[in-house]
C-alpha atoms as a PDB file:
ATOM      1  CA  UNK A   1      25.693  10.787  -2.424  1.00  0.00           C
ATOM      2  CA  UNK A   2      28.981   9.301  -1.034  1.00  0.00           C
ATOM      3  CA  UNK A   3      32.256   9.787  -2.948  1.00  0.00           C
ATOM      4  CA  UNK A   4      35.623   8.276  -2.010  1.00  0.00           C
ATOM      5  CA  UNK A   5      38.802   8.476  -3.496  1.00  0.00           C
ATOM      6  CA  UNK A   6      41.707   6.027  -2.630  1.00  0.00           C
ATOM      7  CA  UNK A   7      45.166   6.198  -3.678  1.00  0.00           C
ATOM      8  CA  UNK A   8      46.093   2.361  -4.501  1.00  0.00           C
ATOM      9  CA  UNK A   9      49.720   1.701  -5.448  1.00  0.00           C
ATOM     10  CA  UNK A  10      53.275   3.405  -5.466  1.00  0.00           C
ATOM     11  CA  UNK A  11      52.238   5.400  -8.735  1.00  0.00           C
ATOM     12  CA  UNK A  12      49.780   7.734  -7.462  1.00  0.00           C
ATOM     13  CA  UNK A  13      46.655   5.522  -8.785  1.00  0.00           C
ATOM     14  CA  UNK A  14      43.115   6.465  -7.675  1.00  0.00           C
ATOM     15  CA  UNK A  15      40.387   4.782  -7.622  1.00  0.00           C
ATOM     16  CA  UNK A  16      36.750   5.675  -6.607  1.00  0.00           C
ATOM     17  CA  UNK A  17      33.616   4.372  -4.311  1.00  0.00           C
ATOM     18  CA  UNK A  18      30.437   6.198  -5.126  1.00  0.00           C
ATOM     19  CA  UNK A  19      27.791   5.240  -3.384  1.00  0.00           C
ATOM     20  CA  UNK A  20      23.671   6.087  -2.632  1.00  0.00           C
ATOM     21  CA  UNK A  21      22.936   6.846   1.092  1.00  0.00           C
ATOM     22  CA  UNK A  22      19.227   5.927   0.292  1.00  0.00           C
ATOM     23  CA  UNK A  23      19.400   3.161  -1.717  1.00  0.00           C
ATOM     24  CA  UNK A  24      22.674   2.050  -0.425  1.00  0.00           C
ATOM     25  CA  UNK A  25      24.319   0.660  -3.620  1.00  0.00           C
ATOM     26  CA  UNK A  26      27.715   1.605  -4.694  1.00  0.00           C
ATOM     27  CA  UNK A  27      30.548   0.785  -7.321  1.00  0.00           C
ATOM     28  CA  UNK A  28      33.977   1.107  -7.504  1.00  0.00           C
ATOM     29  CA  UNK A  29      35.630   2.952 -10.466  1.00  0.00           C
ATOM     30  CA  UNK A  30      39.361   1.498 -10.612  1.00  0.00           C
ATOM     31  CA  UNK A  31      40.518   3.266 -14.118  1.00  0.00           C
ATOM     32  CA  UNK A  32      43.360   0.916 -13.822  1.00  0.00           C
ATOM     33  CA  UNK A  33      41.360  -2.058 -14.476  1.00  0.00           C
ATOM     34  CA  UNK A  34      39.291  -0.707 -17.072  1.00  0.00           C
ATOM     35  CA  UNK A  35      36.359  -2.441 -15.341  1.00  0.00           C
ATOM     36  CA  UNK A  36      33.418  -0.289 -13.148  1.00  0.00           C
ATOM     37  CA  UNK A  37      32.102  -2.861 -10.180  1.00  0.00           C
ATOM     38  CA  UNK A  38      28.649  -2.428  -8.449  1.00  0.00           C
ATOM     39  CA  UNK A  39      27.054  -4.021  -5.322  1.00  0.00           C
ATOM     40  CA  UNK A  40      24.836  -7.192  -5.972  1.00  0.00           C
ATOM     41  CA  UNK A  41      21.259  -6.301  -5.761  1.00  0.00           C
ATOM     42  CA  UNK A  42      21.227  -7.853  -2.709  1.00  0.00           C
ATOM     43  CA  UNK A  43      23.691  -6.404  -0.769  1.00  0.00           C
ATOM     44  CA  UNK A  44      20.751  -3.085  -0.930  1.00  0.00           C
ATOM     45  CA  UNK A  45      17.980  -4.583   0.616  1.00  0.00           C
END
């Protein structure tokens, strides 16, 4: 398991990358956005 956290911006927003060494899929967690983004299926294989 893989988790990153970035500081994005001038007001001390994070946002996260967790991602599956096996598998090797990942999303993005930007609470700032209110939106959770994941790797195509195809970016895996």
């Amino acid at each position: 398991m893989i988790i990153k956290q970035l500081e994005i911006g001038y007001m001390d927003n994070f946002c996260y990358i967790v991602g599956c060494e096996d598998t090797r899929k990942s999303l993005v967690i930007d609470p700032d956005s209110g939106k959770i983004h994941s790797t195509p299926d195809e970016a895996a294989g």
